[in-house]
N, C-alpha and C. Protein backbone atom coordinates (compact mmCIF):
# COMPACT_ATOMS: atom_id res chain seq x y z
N UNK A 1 15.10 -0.53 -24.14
CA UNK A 1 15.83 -0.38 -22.89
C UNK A 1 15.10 -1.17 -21.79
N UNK A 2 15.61 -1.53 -20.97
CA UNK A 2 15.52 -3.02 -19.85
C UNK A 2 14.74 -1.93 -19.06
N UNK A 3 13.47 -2.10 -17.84
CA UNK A 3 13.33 -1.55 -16.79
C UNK A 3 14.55 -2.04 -16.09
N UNK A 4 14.33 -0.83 -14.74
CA UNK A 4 15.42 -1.64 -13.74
C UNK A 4 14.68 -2.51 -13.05
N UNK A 5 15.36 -3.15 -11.98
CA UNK A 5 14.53 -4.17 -11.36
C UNK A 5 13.94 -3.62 -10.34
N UNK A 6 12.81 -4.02 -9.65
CA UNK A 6 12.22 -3.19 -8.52
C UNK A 6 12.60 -4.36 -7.40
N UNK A 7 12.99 -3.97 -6.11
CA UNK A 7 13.19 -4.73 -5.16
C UNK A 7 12.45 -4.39 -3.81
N UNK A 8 11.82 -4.95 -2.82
CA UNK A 8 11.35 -4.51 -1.81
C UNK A 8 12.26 -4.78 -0.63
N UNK A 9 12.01 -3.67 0.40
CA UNK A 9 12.94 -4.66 1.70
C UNK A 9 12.49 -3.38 2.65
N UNK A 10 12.73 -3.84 3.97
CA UNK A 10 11.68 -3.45 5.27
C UNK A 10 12.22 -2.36 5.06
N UNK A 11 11.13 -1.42 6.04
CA UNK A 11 11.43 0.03 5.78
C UNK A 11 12.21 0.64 7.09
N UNK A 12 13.48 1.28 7.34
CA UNK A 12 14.06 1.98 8.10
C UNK A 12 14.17 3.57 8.22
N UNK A 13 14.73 4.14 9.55
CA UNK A 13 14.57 5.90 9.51
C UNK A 13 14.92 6.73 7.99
N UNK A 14 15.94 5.89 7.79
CA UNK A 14 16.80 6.34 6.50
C UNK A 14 15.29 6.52 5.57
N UNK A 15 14.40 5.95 5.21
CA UNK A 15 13.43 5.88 4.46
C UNK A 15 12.33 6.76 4.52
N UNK A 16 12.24 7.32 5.76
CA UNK A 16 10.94 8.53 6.53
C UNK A 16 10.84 9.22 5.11
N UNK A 17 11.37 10.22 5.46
CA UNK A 17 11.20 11.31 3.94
C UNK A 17 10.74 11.00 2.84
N UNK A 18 11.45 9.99 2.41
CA UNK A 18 11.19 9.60 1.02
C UNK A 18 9.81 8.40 0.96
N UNK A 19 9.49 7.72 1.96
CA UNK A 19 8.15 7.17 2.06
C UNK A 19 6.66 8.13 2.06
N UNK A 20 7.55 8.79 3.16
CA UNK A 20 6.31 9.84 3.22
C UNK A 20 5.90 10.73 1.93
N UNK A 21 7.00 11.13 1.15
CA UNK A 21 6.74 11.81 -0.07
C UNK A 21 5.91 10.61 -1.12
N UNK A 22 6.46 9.48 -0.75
CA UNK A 22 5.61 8.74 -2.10
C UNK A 22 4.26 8.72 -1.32
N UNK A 23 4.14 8.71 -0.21
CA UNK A 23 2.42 8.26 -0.01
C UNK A 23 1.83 9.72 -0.06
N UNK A 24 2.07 10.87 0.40
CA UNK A 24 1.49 11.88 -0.02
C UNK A 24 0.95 12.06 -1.78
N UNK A 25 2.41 12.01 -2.72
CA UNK A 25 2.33 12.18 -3.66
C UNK A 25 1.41 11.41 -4.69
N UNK A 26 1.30 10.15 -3.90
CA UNK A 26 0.89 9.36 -4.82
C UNK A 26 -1.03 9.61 -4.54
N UNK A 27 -1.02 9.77 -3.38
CA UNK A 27 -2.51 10.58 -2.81
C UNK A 27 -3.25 11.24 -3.46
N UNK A 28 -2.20 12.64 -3.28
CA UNK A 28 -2.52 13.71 -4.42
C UNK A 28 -2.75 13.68 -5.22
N UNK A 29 -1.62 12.86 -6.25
CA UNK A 29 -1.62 12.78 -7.43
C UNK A 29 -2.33 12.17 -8.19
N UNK A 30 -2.63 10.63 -7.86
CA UNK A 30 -2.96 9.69 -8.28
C UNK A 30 -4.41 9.10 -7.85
N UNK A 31 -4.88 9.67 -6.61
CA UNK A 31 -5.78 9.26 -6.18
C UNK A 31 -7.30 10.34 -6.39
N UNK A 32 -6.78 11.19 -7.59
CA UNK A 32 -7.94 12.32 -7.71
C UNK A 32 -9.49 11.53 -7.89
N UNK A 33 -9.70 10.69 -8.77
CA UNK A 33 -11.07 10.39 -8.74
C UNK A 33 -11.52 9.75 -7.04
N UNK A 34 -10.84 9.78 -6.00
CA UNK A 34 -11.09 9.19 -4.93
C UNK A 34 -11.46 10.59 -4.21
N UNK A 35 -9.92 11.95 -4.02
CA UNK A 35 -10.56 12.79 -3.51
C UNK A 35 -11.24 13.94 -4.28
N UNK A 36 -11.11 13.82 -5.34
CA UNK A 36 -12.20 14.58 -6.37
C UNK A 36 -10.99 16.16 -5.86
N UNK A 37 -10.06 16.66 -5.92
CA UNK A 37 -9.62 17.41 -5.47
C UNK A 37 -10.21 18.29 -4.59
N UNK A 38 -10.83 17.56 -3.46
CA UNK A 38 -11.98 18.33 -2.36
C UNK A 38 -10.48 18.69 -1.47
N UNK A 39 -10.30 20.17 -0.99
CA UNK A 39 -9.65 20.34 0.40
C UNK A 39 -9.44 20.00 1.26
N UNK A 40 -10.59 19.92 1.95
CA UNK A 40 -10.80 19.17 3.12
C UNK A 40 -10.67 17.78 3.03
N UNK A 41 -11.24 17.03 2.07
CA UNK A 41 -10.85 15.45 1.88
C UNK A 41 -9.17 15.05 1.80
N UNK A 42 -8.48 15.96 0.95
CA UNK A 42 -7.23 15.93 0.85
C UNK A 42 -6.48 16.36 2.51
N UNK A 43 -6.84 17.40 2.93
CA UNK A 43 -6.41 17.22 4.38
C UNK A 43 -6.57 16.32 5.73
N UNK A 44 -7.40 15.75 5.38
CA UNK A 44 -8.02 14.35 6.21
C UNK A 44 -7.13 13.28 5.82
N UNK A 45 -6.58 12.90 4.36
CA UNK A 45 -6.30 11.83 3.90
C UNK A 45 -4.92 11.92 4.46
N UNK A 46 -4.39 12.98 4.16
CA UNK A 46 -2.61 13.28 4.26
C UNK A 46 -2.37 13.66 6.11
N UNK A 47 -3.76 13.83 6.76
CA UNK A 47 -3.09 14.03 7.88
C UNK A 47 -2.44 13.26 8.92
N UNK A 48 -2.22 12.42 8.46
CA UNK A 48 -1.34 11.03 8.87
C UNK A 48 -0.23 10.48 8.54
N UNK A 49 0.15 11.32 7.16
CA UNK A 49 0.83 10.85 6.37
C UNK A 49 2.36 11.70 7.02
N UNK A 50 2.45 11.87 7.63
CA UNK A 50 4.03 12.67 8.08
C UNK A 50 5.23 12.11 8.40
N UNK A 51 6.09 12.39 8.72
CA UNK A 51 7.61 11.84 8.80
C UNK A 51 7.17 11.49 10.31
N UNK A 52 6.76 12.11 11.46
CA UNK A 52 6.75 11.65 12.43
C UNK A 52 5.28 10.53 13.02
N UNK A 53 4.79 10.44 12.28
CA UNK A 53 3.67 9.07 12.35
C UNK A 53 4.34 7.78 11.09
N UNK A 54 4.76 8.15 10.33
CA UNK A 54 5.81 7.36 9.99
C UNK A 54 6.87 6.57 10.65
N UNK A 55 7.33 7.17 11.27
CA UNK A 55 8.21 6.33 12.22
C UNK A 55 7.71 5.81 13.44
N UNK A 56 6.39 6.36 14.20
CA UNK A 56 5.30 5.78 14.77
C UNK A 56 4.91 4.60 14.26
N UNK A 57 4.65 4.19 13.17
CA UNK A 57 4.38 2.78 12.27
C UNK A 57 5.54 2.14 12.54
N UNK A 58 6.43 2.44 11.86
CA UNK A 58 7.84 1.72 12.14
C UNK A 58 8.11 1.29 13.10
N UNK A 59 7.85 1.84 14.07
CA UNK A 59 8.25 1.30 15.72
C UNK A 59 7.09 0.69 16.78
N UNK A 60 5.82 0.35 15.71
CA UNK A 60 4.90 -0.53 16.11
C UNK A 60 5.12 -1.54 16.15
N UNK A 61 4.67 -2.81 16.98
CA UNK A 61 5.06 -4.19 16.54
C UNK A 61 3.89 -4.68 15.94
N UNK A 62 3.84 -5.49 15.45
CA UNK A 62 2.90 -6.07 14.46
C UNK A 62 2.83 -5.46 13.10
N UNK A 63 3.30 -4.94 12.92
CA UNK A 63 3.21 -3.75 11.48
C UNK A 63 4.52 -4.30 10.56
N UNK A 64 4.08 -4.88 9.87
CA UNK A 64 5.49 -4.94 8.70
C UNK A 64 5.26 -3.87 7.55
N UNK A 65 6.19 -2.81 7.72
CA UNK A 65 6.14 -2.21 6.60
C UNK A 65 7.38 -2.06 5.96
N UNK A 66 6.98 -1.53 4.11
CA UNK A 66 8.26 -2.34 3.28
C UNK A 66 8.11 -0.72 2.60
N UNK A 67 9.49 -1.14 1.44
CA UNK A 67 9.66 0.31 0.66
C UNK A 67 9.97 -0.34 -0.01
N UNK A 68 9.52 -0.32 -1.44
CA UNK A 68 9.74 -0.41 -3.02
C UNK A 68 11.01 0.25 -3.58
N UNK A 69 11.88 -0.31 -4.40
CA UNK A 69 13.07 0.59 -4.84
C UNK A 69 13.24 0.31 -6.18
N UNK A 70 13.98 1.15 -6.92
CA UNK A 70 14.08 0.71 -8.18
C UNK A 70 15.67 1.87 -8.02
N UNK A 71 16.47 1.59 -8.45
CA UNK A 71 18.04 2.25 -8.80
C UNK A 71 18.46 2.68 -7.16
N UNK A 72 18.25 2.45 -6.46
CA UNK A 72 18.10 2.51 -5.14
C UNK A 72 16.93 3.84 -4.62
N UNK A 73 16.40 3.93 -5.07
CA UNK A 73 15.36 5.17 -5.08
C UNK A 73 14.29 4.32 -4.52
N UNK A 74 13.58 5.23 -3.25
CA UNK A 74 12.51 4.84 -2.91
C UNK A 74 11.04 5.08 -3.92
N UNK A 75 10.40 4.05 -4.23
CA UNK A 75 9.12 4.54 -5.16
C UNK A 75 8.18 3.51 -4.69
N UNK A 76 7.54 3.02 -3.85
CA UNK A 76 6.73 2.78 -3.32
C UNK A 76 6.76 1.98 -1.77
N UNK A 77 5.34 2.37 -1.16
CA UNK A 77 5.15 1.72 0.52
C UNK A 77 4.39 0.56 0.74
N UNK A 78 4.75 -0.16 1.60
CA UNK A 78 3.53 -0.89 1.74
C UNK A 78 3.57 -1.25 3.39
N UNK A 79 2.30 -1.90 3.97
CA UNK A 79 2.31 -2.09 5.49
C UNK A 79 1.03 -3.22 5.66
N UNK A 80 1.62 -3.83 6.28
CA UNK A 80 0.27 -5.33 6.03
C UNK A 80 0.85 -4.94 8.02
N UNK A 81 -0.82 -5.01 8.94
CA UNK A 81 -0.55 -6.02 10.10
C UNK A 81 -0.60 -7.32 10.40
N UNK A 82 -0.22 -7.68 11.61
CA UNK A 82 0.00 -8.80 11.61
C UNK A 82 -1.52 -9.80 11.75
N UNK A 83 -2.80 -8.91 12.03
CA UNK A 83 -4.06 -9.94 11.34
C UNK A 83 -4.35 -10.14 10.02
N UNK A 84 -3.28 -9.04 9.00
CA UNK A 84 -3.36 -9.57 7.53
C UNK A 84 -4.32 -8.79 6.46
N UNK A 85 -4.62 -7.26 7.63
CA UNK A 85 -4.97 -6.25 6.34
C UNK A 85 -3.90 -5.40 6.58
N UNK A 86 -4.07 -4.94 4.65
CA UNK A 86 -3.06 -4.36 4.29
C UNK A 86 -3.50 -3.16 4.41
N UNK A 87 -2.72 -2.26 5.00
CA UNK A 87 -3.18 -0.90 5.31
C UNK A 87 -2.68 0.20 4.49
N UNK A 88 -1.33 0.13 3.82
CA UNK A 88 -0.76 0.59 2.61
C UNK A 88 -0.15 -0.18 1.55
N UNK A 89 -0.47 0.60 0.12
CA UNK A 89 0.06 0.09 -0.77
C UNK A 89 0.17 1.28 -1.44
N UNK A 90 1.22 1.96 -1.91
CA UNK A 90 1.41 3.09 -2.62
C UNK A 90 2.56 3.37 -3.54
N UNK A 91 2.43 3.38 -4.84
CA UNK A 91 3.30 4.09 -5.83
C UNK A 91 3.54 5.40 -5.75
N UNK A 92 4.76 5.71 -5.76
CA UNK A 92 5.51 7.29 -6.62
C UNK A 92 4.83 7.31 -7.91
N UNK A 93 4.16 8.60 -7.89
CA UNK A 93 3.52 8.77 -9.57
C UNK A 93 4.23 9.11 -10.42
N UNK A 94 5.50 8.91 -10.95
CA UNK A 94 6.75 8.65 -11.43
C UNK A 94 6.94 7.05 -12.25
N UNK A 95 6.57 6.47 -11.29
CA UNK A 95 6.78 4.88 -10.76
C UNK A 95 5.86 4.26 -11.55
N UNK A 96 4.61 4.33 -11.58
CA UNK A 96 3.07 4.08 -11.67
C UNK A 96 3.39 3.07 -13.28
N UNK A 97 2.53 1.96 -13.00
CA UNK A 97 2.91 0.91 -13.62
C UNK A 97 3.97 0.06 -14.42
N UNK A 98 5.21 0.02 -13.17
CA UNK A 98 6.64 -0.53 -13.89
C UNK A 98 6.52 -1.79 -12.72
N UNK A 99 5.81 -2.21 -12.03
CA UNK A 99 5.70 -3.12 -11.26
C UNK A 99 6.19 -3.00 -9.54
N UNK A 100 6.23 -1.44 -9.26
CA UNK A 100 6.12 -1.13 -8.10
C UNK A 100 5.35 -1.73 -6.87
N UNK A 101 4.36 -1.51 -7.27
CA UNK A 101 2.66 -1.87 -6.71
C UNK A 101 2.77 -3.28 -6.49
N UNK A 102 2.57 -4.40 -7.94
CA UNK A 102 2.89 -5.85 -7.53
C UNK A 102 4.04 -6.10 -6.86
N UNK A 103 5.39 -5.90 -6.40
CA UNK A 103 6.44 -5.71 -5.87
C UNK A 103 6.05 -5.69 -4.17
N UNK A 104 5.73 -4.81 -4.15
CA UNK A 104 4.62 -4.52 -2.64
C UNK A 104 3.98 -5.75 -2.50
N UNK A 105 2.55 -5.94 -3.25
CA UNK A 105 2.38 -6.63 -2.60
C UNK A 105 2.23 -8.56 -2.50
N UNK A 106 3.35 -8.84 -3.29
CA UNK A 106 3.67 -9.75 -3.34
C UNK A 106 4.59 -10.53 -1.73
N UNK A 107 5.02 -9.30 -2.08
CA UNK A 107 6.05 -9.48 -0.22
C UNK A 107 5.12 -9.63 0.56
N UNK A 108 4.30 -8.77 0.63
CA UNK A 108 3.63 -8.40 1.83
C UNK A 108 2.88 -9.63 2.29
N UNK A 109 2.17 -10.74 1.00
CA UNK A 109 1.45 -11.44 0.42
C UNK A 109 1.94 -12.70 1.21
N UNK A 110 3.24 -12.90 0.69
CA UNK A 110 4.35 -13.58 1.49
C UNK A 110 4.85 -13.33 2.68
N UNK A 111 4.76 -12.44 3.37
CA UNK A 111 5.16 -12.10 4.64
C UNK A 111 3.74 -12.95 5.68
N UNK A 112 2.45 -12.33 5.11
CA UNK A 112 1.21 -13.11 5.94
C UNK A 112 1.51 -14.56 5.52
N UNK A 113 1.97 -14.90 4.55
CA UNK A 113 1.70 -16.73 4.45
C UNK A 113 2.98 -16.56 5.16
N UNK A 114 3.81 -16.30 5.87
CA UNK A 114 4.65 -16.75 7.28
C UNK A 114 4.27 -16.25 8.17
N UNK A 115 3.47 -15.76 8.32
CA UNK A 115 2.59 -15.42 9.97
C UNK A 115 1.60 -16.61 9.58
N UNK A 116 1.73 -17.69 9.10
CA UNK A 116 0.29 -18.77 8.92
C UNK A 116 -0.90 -17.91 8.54
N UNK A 117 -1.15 -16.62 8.08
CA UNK A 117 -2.17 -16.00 7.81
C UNK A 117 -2.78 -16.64 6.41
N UNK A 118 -4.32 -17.06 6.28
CA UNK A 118 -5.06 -17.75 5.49
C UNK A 118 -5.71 -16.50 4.41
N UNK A 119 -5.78 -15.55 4.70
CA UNK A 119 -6.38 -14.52 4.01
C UNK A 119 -5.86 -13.17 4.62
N UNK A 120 -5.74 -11.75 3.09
CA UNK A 120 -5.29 -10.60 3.71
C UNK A 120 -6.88 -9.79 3.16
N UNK A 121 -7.28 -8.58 3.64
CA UNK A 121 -8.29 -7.33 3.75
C UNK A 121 -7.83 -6.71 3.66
N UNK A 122 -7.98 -5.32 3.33
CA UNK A 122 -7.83 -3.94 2.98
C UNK A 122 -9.35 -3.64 2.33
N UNK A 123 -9.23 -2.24 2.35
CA UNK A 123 -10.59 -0.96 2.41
C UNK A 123 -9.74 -0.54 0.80
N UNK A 124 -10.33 -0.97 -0.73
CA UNK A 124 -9.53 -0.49 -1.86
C UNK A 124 -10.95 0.74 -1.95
N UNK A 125 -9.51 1.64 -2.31
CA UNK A 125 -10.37 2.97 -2.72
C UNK A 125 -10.76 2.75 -4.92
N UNK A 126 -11.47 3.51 -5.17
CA UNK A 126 -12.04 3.29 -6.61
C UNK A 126 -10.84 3.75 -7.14
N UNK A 127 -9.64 4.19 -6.79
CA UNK A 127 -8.54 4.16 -8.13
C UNK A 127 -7.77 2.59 -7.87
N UNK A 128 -8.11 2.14 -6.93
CA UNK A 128 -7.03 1.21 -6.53
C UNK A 128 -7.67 -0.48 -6.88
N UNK A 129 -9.19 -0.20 -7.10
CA UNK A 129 -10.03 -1.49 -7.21
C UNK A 129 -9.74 -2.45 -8.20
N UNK A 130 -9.38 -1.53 -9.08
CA UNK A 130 -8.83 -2.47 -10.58
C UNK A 130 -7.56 -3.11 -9.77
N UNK A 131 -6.39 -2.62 -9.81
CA UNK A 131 -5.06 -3.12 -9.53
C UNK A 131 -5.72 -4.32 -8.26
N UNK A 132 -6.42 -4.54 -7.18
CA UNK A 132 -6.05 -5.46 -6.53
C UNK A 132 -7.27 -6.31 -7.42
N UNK A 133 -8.03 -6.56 -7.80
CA UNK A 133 -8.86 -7.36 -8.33
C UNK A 133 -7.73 -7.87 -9.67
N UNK A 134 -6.91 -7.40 -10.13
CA UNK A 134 -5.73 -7.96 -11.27
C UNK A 134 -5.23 -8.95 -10.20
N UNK A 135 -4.85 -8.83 -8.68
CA UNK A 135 -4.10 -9.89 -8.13
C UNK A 135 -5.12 -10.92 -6.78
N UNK A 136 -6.77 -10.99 -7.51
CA UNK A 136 -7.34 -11.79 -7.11
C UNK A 136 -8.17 -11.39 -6.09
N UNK A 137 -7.97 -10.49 -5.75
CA UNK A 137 -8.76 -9.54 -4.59
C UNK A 137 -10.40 -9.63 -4.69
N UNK A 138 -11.11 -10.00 -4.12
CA UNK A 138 -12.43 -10.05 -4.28
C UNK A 138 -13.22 -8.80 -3.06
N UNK A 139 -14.73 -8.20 -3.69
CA UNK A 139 -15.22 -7.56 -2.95
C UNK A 139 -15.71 -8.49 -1.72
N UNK A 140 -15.59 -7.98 -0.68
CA UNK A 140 -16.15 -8.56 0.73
C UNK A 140 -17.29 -8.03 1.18
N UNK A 141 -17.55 -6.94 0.75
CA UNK A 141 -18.39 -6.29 1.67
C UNK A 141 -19.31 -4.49 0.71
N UNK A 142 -19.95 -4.01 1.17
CA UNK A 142 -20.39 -2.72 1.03
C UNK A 142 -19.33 -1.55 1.09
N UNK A 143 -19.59 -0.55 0.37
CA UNK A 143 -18.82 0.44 0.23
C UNK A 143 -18.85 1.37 1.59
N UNK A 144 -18.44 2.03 2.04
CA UNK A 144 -18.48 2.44 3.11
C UNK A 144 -17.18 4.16 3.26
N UNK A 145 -17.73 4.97 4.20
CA UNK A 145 -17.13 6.26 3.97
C UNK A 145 -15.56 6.15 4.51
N UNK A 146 -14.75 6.86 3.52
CA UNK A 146 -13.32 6.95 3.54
C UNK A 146 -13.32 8.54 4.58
N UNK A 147 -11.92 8.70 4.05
CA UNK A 147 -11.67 10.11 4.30
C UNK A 147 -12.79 11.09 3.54
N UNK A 148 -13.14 11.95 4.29
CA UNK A 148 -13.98 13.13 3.62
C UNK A 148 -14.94 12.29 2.17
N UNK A 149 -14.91 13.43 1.29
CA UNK A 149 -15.50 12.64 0.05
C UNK A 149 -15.55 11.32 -0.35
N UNK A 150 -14.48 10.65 0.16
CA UNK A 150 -13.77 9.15 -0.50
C UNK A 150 -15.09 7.99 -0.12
N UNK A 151 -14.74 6.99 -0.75
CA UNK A 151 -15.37 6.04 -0.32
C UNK A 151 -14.73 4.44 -0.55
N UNK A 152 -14.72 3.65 0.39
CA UNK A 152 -13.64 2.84 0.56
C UNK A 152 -14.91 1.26 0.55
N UNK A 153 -14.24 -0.08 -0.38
CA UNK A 153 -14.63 -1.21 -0.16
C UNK A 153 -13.65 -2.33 -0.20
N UNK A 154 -14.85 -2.76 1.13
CA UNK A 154 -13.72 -4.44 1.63
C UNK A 154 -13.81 -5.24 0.46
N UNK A 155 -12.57 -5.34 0.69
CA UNK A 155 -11.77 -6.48 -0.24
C UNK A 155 -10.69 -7.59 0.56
N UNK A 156 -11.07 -9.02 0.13
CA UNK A 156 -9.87 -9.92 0.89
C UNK A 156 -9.37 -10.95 -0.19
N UNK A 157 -8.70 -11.69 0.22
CA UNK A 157 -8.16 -12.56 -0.90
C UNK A 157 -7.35 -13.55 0.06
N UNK A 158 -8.14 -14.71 -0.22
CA UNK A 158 -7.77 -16.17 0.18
C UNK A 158 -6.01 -16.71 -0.40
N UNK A 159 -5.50 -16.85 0.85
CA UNK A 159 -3.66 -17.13 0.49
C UNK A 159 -3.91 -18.50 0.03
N UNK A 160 -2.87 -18.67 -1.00
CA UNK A 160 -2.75 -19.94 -1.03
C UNK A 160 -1.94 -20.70 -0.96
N UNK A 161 -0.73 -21.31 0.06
CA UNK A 161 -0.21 -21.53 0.58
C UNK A 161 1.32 -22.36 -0.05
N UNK A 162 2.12 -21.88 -0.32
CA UNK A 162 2.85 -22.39 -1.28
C UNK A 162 3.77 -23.40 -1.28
N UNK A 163 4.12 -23.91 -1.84
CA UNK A 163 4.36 -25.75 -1.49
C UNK A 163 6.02 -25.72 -1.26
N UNK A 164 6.78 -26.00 -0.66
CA UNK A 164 8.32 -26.28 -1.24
C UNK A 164 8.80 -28.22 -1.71
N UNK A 165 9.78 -27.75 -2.84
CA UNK A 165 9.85 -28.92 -3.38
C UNK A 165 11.14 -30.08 -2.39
């Protein structure tokens, strides 16, 4: 049987709920060796994560953020600013390796090479280090404290600028 296709495209109100559930969920779920299921780490991480700071993002300027779909179902987020770190990238743990994730951030990837952006950054947490080092991501820097328990390292990756024929 065929996957379906995953498609990305900017994120609107219609999307609140169902964004917010994938970035919680995928937190929770997916991100245990990050918060080691500590309480308090888990309430630090998600306390941002709400329908109404959600649409706070949305109605930032400089912030492109996208939603992943597959059958028209939301299953993953993503949010690059406009200096070119990516601040989310998140699968539905449902979702989790059907090409959600690359979907994200391929756009996103493409969105900075039309802001002329030469390189994107993000802080990859240790579940997430593998997946961006698969799409070239190199360490930048020292590990440094996340939310609560977590611990977060710079990572950037040089664009490379794509030619038209």
């Amino acid at each position: 049987m065929a996957m379906a296709k995953v498609t990305t495209r900017p994120a609107g109100d219609a999307d609140v709920d169902a964004a917010v559930e994938v970035l919680r969920r995928s937190i929770t779920e997916l991100c245990v060796a990050d918060h080691q299921n500590d309480p308090e780490t888990l309430a630090e991480w998600l306390a941002n994560k709400t329908p109404e700071q959600f649409r706070r993002w949305l109605a930032k300027p400089g912030l492109r953020t996208l939603v992943a779909e597959r059958e028209g179902r939301v299953c993953g987020v993503g949010m690059l600013s406009a200096d070119g770190v990516l601040h989310l990238c998140y699968v539905h743990p449902d979702h989790l390796r059907r090409g959600v994730g690359r979907a994200l951030l391929v756009a996103l990837e493409n969105h900075a090479r039309g802001l002329g952006l030469e390189r994107v950054t993000l802080d990859a947490t240790t579940t997430a280090v593998k997946f961006y080092e698969a799409f070239n991501y190199r360490c930048a820097g020292a590990s440094k404290r996340g939310f609560g328990v977590t611990a977060c390292r710079a990572y950037a990756k040089a664009l490379e600028r794509r030619h038209r024929r």
